[in-house]
C-alpha atoms as a PDB file:
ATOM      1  CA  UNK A   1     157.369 280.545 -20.802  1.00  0.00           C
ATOM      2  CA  UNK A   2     154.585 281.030 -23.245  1.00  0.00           C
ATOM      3  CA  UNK A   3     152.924 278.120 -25.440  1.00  0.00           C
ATOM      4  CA  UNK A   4     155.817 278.330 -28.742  1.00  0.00           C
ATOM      5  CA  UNK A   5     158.533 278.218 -26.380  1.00  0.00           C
ATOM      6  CA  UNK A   6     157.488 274.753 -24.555  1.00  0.00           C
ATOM      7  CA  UNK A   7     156.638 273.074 -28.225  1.00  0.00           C
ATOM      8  CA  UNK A   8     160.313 274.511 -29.322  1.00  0.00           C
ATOM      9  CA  UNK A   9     161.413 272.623 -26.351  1.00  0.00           C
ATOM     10  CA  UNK A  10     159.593 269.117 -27.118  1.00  0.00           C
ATOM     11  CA  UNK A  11     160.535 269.572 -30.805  1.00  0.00           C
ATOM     12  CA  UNK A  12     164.042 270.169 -29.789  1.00  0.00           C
ATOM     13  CA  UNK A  13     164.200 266.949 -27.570  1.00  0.00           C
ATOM     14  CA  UNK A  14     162.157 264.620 -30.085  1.00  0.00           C
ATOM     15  CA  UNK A  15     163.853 265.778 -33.188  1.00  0.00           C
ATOM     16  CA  UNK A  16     164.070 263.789 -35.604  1.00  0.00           C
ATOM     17  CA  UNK A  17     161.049 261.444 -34.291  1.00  0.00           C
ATOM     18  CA  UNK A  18     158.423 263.204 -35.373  1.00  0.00           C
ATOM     19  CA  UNK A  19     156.005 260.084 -34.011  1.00  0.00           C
ATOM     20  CA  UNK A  20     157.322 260.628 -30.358  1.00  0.00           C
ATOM     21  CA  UNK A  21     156.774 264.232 -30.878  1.00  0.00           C
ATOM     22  CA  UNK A  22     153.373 264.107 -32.171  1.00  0.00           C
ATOM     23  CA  UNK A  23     152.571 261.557 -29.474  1.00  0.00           C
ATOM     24  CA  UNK A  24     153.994 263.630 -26.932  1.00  0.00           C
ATOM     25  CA  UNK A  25     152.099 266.553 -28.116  1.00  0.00           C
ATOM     26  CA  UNK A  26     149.110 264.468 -27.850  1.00  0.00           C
ATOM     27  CA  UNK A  27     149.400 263.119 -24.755  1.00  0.00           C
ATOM     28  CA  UNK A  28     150.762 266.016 -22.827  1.00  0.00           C
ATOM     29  CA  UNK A  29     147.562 268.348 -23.711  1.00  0.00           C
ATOM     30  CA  UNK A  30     145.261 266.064 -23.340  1.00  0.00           C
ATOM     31  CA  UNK A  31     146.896 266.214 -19.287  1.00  0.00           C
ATOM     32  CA  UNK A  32     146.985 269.905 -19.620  1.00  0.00           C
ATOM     33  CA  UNK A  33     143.772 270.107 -20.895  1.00  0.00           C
ATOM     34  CA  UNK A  34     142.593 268.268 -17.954  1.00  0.00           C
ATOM     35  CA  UNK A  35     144.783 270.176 -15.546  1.00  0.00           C
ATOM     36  CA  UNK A  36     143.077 273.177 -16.017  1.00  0.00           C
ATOM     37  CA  UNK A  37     140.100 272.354 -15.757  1.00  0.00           C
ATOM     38  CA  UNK A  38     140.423 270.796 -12.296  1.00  0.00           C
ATOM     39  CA  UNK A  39     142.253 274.305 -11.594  1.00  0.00           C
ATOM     40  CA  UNK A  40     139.552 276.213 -12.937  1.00  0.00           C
ATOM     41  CA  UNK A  41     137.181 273.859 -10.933  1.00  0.00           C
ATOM     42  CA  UNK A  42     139.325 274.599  -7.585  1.00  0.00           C
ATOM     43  CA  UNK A  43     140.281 277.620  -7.761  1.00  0.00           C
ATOM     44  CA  UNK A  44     140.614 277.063  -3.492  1.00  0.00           C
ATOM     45  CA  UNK A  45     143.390 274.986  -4.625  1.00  0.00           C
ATOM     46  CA  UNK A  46     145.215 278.331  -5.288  1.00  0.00           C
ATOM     47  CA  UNK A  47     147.222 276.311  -8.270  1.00  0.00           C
ATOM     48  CA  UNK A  48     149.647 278.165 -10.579  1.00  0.00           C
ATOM     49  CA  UNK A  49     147.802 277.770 -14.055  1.00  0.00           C
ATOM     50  CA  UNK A  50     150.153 279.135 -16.281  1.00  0.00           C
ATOM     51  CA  UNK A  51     152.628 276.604 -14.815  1.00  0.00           C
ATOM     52  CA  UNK A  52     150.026 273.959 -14.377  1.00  0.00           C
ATOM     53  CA  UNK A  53     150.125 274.362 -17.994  1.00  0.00           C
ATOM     54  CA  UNK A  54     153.791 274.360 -18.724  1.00  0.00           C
ATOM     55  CA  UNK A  55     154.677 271.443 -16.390  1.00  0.00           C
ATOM     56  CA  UNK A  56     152.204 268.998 -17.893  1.00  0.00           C
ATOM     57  CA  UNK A  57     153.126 269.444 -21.166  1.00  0.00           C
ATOM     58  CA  UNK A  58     156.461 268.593 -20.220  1.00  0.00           C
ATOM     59  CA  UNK A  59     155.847 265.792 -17.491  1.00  0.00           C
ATOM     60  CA  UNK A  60     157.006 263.139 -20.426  1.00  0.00           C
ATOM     61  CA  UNK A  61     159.936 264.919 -21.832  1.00  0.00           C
ATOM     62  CA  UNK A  62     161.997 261.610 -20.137  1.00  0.00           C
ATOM     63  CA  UNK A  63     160.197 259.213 -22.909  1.00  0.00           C
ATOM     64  CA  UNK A  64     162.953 260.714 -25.858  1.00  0.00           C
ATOM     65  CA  UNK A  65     165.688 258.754 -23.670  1.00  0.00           C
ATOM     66  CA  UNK A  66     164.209 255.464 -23.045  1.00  0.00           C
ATOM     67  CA  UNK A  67     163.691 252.076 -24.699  1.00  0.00           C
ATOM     68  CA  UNK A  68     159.753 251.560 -25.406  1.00  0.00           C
ATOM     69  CA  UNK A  69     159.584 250.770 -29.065  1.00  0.00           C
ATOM     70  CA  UNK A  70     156.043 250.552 -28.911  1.00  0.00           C
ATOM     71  CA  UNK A  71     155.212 254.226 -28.560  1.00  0.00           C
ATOM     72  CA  UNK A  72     157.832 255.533 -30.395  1.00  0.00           C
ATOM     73  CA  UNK A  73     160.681 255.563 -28.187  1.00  0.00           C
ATOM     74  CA  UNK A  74     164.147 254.625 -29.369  1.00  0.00           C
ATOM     75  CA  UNK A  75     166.845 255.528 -26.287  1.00  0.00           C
ATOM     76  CA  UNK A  76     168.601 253.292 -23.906  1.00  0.00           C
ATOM     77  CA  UNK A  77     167.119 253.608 -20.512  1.00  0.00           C
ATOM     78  CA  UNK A  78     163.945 251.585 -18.904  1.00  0.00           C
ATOM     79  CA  UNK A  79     160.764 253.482 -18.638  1.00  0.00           C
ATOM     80  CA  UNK A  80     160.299 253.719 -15.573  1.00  0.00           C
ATOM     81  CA  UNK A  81     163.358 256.380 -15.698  1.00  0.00           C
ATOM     82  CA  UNK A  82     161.569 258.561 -17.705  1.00  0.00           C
ATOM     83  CA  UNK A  83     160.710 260.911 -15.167  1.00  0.00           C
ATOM     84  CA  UNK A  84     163.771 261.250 -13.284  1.00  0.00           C
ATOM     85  CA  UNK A  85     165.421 261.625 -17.022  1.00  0.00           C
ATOM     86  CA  UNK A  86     163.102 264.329 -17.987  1.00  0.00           C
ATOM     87  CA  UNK A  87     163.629 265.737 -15.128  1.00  0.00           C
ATOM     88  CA  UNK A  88     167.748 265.829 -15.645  1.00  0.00           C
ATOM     89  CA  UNK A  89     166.354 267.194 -19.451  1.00  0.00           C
ATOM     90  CA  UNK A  90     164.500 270.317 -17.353  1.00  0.00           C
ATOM     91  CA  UNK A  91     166.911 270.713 -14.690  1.00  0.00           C
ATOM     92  CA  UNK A  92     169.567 271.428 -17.548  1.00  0.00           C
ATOM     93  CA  UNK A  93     167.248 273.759 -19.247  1.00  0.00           C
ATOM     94  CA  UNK A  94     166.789 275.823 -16.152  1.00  0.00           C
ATOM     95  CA  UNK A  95     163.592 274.662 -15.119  1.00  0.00           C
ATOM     96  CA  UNK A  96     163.169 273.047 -12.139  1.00  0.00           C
ATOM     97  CA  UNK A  97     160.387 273.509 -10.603  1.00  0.00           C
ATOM     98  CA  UNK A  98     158.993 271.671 -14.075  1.00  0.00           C
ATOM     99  CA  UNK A  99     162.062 268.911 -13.416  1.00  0.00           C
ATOM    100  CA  UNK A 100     160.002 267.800  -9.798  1.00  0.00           C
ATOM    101  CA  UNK A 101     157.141 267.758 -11.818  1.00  0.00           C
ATOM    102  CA  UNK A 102     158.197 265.279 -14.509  1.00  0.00           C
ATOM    103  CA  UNK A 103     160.455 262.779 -11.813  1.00  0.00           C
ATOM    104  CA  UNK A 104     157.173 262.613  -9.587  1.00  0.00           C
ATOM    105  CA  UNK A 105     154.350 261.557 -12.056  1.00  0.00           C
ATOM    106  CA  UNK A 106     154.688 257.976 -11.935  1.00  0.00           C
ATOM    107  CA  UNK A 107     151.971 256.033 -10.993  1.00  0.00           C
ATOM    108  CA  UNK A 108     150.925 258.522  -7.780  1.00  0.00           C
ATOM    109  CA  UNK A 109     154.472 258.856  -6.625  1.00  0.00           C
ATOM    110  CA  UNK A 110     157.168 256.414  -5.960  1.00  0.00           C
ATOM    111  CA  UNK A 111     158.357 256.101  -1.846  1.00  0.00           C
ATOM    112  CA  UNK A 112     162.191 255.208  -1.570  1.00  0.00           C
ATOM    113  CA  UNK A 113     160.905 251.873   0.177  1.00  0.00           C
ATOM    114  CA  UNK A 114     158.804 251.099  -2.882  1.00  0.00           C
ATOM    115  CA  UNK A 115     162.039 251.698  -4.924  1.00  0.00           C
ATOM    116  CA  UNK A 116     164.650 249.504  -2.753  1.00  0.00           C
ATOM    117  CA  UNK A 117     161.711 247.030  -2.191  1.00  0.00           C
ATOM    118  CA  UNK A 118     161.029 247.109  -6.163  1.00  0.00           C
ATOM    119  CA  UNK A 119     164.330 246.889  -7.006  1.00  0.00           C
ATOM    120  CA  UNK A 120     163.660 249.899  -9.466  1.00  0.00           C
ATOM    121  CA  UNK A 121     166.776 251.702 -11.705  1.00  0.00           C
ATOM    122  CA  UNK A 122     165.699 254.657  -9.927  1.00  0.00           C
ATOM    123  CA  UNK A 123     167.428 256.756  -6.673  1.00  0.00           C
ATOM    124  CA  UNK A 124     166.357 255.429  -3.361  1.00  0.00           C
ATOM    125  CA  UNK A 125     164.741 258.210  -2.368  1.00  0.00           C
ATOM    126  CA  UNK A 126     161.199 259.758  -2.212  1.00  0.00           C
ATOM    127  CA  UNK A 127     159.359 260.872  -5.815  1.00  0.00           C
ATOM    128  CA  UNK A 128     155.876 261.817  -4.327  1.00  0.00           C
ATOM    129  CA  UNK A 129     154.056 264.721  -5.781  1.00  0.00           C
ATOM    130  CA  UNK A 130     153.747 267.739  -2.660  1.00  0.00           C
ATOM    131  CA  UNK A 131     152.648 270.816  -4.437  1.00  0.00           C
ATOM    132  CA  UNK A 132     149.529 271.308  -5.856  1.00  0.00           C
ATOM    133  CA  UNK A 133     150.410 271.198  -9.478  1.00  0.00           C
ATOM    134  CA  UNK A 134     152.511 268.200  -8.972  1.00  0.00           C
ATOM    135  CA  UNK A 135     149.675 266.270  -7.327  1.00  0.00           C
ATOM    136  CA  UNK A 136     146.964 267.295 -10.182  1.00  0.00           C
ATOM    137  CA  UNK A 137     149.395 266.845 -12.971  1.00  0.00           C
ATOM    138  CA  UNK A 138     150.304 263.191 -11.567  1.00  0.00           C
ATOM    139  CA  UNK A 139     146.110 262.888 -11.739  1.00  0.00           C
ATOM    140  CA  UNK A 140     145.215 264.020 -15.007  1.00  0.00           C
ATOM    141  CA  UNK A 141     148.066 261.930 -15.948  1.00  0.00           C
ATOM    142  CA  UNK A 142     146.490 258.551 -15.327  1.00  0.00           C
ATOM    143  CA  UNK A 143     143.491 259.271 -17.392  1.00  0.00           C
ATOM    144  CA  UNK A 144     145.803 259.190 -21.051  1.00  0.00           C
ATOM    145  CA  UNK A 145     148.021 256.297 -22.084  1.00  0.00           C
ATOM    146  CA  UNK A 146     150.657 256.783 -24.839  1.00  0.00           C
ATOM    147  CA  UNK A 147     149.989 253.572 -26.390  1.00  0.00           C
ATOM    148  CA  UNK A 148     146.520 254.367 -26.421  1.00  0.00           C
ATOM    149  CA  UNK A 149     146.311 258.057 -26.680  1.00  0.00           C
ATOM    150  CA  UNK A 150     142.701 257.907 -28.680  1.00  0.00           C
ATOM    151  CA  UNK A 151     140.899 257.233 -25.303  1.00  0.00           C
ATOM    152  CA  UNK A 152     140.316 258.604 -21.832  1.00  0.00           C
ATOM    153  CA  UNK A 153     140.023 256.705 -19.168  1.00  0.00           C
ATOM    154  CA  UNK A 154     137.208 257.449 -16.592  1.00  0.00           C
ATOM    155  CA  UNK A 155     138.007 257.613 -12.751  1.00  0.00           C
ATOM    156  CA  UNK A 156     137.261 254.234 -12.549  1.00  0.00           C
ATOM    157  CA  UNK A 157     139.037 253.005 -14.915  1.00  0.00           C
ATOM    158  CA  UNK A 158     142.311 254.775 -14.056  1.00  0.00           C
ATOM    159  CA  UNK A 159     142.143 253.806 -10.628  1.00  0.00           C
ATOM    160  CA  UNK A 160     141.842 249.878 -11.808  1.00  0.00           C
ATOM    161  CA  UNK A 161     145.190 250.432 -13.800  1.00  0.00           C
ATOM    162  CA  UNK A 162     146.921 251.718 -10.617  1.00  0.00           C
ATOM    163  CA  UNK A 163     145.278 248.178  -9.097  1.00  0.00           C
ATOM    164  CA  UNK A 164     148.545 246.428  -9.807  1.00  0.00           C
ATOM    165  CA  UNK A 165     150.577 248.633  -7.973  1.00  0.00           C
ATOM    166  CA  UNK A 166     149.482 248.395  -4.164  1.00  0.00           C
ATOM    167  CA  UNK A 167     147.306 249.785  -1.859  1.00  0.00           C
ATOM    168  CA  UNK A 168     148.871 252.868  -1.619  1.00  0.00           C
ATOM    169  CA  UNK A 169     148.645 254.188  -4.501  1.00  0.00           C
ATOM    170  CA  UNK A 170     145.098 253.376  -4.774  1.00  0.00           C
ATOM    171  CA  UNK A 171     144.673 255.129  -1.739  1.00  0.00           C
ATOM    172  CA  UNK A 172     146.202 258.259  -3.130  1.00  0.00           C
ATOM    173  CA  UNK A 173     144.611 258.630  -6.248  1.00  0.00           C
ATOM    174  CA  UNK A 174     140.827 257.584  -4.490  1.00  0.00           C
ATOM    175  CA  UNK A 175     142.203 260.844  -1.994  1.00  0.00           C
ATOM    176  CA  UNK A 176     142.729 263.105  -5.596  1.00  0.00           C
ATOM    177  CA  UNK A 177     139.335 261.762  -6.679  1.00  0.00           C
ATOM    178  CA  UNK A 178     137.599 263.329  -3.773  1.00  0.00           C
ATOM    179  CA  UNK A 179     139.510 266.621  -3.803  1.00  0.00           C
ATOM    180  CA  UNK A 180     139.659 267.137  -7.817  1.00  0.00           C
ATOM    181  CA  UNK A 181     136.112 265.438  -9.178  1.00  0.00           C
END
C-alpha cells in the first residue's frame, strides 16, 4: 500500500469533514513520524517499516464513527470504540493486520478484566498490543492528542496522562520507555 493509497482511504472515510480529515492527517503522521524513528533507532526490533508506516496512519480511522464534537467527530458511538470501529473499517477493507493495530491503541492496551471491571461498550476480551508495530504504534501514540494536535508531549508527560488509568498501564508504557528511548 503506498502513501496515495492510505490518504485515498482516510479521505474516503472522512469525506465530507474535511476538519476530521485534516486532523486525522495531522495526528496520524505525527505517530508515524515517530514510529519510524524508534524503528530506525531499533532496528534489533526487526519492525516492518513500511507497515509501521501504514498502520499508524490508520490507527484512528474509528474517530469518523464516533460522537466527540470537540475534535471534529460527528457519528454515534462513544470514543472509546474507536479502535475496535476502525478496526471493523480495516477489516472490511481487507486489511487486517492494520485492523489489530487500530482496536489495540488505547491507552497501552485494554485487558478483558479492565473492560468487564470498567464497564466499557467494548468486547470482553483482550486488546493488548503483541507485535512489535502494535506495541510502538500504541507508544508514539500517547505523545499527540487530537484536541491538541499543536504539541508533543515528552515521556513524562505522556506517562502522567496514562496516570488516571492504573498501574498497569503505567507499567507498560515505563517498559516501552526503556526499550524505545
Amino acid at each position: 500500500m503506498c502513501k496515495f493509497m492510505v490518504e485515498e482511504l482516510i479521505h474516503k472515510y472522512c469525506e465530507g469533514n474535511k476538519p476530521l480529515e485534516e486532523l486525522l492527517l495531522r495526528h496520524s503522521g505525527d505517530v508515524a513520524r515517530r514510529a519510524l524513528l524508534i524503528a530506525k533507532k531499533h532496528p534489533e526490533l526487526g519492525a516492518d517499516e513500511t507497515f509501521l508506516w501504514e498502520a499508524a496512519m490508520l490507527h484512528d480511522i474509528g474517530n469518523v464513527r464516533v460522537n466527540a464534537p470537540s475534535i471534529h467527530c460527528f457519528g454515534t458511538e462513544p470514543y472509546i470504540c474507536h479502535g475496535i470501529l476502525g478496526a471493523e473499517i480495516l477489516r472490511n477493507e481487507g486489511l487486517p493486520r492494520h485492523a489489530r493495530v487500530a482496536e489495540r491503541h488505547t491507552g497501552t492496551g485494554l485487558t478483558a478484566s479492565e473492560i468487564e471491571h470498567q464497564n466499557l461498550p467494548l468486547p470482553h476480551r483482550d486488546f493488548r498490543p503483541e507485535t512489535i508495530e502494535e506495541q510502538i504504534v500504541c507508544y508514539a501514540d500517547k505523545f499527540y492528542s487530537k484536541s491538541r494536535p499543536e504539541i508533543e508531549k515528552t515521556p513524562e508527560q505522556a506517562l502522567r496522562s496514562l496516570e488516571k488509568f492504573g498501574s498497569e498501564g503505567l507499567d507498560v508504557f515505563k517498559a516501552w520507555m526503556a526499550r524505545f528511548e
